[in-house]
PDB file of N, CA and C in Angstrom:
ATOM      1  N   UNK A   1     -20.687  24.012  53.946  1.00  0.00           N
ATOM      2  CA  UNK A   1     -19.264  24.301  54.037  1.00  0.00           C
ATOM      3  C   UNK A   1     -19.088  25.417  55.073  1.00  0.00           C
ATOM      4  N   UNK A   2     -18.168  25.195  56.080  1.00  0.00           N
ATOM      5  CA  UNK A   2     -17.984  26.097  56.731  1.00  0.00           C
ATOM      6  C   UNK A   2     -16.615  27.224  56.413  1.00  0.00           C
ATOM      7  N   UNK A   3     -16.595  28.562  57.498  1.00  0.00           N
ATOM      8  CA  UNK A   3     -15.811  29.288  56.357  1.00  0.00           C
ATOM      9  C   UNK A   3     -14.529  29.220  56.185  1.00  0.00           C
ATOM     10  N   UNK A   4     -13.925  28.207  58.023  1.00  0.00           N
ATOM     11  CA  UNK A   4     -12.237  27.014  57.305  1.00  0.00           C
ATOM     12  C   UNK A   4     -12.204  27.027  56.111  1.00  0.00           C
ATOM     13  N   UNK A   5     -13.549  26.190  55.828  1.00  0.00           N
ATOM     14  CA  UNK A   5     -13.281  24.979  54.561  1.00  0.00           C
ATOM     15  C   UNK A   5     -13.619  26.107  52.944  1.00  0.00           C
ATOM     16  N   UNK A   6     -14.423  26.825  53.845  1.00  0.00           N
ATOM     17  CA  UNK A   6     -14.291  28.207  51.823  1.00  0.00           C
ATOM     18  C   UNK A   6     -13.277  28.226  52.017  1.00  0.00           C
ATOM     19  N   UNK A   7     -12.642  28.676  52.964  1.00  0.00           N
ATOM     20  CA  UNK A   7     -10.945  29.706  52.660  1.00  0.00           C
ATOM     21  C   UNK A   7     -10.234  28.727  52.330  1.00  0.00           C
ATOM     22  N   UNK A   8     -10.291  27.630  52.461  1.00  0.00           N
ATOM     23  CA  UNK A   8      -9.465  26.383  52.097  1.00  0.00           C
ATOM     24  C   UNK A   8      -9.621  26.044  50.477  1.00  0.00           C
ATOM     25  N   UNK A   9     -11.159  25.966  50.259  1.00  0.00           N
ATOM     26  CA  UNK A   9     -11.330  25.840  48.640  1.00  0.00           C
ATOM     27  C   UNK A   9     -10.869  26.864  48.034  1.00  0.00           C
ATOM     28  N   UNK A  10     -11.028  28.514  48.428  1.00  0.00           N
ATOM     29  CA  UNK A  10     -10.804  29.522  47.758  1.00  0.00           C
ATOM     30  C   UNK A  10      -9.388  29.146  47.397  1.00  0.00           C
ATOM     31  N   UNK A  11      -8.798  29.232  48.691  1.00  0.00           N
ATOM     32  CA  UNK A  11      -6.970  29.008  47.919  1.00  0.00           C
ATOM     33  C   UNK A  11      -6.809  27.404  47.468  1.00  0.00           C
ATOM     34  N   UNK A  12      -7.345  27.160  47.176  1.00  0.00           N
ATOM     35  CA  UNK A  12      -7.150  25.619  45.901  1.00  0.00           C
ATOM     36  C   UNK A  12      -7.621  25.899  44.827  1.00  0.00           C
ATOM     37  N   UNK A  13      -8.978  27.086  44.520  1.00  0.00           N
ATOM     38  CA  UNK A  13      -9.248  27.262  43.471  1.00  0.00           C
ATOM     39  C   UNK A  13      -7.973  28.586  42.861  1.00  0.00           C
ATOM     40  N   UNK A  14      -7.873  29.345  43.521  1.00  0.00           N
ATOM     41  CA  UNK A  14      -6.623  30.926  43.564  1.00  0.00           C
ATOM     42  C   UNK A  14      -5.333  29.814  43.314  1.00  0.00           C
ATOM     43  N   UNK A  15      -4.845  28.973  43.663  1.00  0.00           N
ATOM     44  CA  UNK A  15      -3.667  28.028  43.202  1.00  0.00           C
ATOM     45  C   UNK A  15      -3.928  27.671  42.260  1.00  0.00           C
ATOM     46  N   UNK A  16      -5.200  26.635  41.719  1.00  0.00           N
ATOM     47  CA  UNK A  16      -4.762  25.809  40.470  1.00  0.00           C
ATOM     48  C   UNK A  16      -5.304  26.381  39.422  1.00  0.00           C
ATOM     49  N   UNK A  17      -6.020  27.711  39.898  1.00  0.00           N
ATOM     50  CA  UNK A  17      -5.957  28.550  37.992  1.00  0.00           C
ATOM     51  C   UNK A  17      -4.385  29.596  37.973  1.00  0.00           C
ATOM     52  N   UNK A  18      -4.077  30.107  38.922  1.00  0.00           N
ATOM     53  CA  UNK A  18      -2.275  30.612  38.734  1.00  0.00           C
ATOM     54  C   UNK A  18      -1.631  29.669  38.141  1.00  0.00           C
ATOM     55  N   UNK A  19      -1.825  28.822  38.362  1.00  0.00           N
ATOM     56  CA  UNK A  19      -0.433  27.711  37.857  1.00  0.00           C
ATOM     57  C   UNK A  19      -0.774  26.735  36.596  1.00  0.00           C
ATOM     58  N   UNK A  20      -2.048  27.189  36.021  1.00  0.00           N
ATOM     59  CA  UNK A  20      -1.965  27.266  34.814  1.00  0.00           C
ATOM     60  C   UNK A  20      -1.719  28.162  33.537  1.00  0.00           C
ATOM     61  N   UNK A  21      -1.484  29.213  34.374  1.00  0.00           N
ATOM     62  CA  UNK A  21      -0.999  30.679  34.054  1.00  0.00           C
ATOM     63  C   UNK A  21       0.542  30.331  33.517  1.00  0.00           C
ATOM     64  N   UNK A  22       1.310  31.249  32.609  1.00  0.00           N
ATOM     65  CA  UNK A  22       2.366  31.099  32.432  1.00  0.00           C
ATOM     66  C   UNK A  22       3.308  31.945  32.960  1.00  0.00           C
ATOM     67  N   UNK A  23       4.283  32.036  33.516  1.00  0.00           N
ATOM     68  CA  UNK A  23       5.101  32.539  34.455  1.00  0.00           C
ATOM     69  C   UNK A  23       5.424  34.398  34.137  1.00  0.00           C
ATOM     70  N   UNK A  24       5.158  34.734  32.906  1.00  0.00           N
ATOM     71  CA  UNK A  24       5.055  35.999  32.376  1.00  0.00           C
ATOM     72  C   UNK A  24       3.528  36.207  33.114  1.00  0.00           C
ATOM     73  N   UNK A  25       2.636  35.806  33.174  1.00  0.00           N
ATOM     74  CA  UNK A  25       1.308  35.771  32.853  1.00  0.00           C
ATOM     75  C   UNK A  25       1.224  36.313  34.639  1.00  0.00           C
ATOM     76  N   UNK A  26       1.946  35.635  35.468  1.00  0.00           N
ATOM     77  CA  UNK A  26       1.983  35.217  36.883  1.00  0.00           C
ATOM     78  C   UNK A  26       2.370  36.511  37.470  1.00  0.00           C
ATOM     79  N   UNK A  27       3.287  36.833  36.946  1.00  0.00           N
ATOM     80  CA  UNK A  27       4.087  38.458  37.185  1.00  0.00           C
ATOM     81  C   UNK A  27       3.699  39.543  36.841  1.00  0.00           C
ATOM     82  N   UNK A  28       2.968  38.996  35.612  1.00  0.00           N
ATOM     83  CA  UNK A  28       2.104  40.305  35.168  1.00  0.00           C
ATOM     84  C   UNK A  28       0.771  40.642  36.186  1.00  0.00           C
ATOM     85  N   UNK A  29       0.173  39.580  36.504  1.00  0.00           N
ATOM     86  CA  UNK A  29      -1.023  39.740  37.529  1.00  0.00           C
ATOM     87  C   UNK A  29      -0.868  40.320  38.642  1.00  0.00           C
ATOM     88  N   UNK A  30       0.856  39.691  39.280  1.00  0.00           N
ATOM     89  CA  UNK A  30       1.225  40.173  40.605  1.00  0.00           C
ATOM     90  C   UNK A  30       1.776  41.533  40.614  1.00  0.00           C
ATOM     91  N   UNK A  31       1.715  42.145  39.595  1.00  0.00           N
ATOM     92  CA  UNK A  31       2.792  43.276  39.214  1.00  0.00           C
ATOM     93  C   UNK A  31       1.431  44.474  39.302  1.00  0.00           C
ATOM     94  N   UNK A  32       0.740  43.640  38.589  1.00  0.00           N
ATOM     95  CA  UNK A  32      -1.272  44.497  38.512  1.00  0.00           C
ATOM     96  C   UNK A  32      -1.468  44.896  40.189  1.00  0.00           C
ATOM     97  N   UNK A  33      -1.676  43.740  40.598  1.00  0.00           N
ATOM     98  CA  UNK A  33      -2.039  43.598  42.175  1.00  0.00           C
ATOM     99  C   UNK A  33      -1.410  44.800  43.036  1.00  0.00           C
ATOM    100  N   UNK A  34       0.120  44.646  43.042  1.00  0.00           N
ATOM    101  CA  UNK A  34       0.441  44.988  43.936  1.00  0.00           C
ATOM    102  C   UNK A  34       0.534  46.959  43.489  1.00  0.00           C
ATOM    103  N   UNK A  35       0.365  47.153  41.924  1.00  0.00           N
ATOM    104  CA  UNK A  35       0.035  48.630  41.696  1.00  0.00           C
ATOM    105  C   UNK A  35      -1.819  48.955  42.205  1.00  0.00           C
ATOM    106  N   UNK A  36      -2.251  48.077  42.206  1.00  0.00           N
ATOM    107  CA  UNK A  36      -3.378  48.285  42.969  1.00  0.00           C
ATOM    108  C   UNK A  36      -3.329  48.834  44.838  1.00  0.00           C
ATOM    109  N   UNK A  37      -2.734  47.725  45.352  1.00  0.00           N
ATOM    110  CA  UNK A  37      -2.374  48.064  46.724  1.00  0.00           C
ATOM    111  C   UNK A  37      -1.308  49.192  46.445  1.00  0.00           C
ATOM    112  N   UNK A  38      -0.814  49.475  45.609  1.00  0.00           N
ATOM    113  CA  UNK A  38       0.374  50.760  46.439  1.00  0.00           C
ATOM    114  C   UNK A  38      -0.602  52.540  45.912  1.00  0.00           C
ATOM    115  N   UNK A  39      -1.526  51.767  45.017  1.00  0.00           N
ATOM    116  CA  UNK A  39      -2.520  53.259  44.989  1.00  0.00           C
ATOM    117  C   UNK A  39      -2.935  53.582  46.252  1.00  0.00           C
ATOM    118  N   UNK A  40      -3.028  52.434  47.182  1.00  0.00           N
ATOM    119  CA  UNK A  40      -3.709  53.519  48.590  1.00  0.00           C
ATOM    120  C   UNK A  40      -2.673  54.039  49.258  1.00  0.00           C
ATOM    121  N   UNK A  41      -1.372  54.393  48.990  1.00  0.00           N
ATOM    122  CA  UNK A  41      -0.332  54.625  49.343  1.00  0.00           C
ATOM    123  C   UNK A  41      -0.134  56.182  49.523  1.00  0.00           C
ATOM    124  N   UNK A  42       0.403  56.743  50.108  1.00  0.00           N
ATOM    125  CA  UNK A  42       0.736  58.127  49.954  1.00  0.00           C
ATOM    126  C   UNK A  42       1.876  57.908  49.422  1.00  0.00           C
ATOM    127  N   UNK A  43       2.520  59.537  48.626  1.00  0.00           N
ATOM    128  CA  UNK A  43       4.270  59.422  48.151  1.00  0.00           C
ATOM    129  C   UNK A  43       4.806  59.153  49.509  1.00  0.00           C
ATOM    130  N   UNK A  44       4.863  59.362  51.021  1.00  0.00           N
ATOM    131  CA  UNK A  44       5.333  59.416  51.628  1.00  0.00           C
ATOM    132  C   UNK A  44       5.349  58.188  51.966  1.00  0.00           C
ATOM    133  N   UNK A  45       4.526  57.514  52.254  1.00  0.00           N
ATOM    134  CA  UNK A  45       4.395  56.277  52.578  1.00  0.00           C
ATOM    135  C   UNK A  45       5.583  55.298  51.193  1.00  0.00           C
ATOM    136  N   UNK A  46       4.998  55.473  50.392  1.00  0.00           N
ATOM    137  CA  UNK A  46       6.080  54.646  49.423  1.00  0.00           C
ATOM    138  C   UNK A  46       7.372  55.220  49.291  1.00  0.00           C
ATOM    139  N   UNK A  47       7.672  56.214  49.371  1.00  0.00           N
ATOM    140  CA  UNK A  47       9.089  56.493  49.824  1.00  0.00           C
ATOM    141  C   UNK A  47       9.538  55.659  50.804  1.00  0.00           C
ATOM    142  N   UNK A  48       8.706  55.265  51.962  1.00  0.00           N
ATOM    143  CA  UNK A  48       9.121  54.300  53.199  1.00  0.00           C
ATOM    144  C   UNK A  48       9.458  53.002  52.452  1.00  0.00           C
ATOM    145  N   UNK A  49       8.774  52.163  51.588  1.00  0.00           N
ATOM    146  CA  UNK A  49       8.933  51.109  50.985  1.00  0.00           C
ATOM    147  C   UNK A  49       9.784  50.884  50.142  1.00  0.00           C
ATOM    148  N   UNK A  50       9.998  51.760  49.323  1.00  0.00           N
ATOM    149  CA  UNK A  50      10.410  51.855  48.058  1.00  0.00           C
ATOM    150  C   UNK A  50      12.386  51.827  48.163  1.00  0.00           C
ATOM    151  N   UNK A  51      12.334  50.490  47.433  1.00  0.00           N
ATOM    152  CA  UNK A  51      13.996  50.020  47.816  1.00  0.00           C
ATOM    153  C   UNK A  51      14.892  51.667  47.152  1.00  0.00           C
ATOM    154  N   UNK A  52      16.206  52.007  47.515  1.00  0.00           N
ATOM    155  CA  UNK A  52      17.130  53.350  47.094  1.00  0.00           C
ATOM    156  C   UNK A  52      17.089  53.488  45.850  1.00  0.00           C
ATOM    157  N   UNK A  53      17.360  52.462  45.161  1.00  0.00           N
ATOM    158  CA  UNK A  53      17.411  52.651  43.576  1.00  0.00           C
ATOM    159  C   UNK A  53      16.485  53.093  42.833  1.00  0.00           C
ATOM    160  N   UNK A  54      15.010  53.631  43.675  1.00  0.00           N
ATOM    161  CA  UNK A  54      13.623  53.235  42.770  1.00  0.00           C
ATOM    162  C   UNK A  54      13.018  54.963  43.202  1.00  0.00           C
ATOM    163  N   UNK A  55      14.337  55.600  44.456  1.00  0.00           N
ATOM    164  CA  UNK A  55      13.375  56.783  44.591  1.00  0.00           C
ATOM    165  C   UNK A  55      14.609  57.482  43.963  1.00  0.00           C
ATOM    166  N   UNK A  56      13.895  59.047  43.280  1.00  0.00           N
ATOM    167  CA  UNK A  56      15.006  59.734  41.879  1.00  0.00           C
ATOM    168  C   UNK A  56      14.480  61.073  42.607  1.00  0.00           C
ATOM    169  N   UNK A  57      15.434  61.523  43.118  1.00  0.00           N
ATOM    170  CA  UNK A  57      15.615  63.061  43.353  1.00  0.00           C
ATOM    171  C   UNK A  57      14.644  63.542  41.911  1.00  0.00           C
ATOM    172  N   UNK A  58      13.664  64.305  42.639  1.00  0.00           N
ATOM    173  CA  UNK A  58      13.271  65.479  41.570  1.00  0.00           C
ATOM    174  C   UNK A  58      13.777  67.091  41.820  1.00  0.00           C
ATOM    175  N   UNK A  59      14.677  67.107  40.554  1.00  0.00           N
ATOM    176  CA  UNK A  59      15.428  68.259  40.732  1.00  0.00           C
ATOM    177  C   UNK A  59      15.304  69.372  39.165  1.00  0.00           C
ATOM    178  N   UNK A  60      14.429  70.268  39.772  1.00  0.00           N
ATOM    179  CA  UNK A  60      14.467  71.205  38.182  1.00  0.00           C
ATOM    180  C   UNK A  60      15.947  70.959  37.270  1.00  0.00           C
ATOM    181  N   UNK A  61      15.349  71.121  36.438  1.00  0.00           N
ATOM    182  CA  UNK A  61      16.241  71.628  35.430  1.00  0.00           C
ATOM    183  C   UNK A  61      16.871  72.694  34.794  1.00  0.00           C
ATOM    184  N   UNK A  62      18.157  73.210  35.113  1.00  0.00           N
ATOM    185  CA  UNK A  62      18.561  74.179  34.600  1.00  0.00           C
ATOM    186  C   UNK A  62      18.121  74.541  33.328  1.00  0.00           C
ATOM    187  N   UNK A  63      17.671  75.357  33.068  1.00  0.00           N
ATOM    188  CA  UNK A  63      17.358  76.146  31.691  1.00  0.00           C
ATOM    189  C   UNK A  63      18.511  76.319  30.556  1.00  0.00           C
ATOM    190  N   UNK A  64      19.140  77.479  31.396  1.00  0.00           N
ATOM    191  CA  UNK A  64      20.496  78.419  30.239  1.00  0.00           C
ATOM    192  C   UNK A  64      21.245  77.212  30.307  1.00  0.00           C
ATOM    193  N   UNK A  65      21.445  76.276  30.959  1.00  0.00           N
ATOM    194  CA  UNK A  65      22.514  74.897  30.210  1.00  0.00           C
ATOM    195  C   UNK A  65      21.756  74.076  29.603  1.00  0.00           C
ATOM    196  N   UNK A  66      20.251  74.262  28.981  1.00  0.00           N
ATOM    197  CA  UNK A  66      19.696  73.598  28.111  1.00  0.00           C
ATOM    198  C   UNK A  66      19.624  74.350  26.801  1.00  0.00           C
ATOM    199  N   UNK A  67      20.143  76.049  27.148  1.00  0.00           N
ATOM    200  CA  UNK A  67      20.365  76.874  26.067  1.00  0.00           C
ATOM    201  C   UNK A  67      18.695  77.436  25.799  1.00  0.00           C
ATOM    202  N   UNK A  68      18.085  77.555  26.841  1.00  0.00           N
ATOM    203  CA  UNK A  68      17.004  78.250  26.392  1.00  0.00           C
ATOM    204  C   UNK A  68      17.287  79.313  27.539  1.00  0.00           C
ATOM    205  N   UNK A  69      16.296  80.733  27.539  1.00  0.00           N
ATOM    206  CA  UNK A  69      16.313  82.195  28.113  1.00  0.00           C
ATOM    207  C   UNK A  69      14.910  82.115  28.544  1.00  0.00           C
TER     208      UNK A  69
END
């Protein structure tokens, strides 16, 4: 087999065990994966990626309006 034809079997074998997977099952793997790839990430770097809704101002917290001294 040449290495076309692995990369060809690999993704026939990577297809037909996913898709016996159940669609929770599918998301959960891809959800694994892609927290794998964003570990090599810097914060800075995923700040670049990371859609508006997903980055949260970190902003201390007032104290005396939590009623502590």
């Amino acid at each position: 087999m040449n290495e076309k034809e692995l990369e060809e079997f690999r993704y026939d074998v990577a297809h037909a065990l996913l898709s016996r997977m159940s669609k929770g099952s599918q998301f959960q793997y891809a959800l694994d994966r892609m927290i794998e790839l964003m570990a090599l990430y810097s914060e800075e770097q995923l700040c670049d990626v990371a859609p508006p809704e997903v980055i949260k101002q970190k902003k201390p917290k007032d104290k005396k309006k939590l009623g502590f001294n």
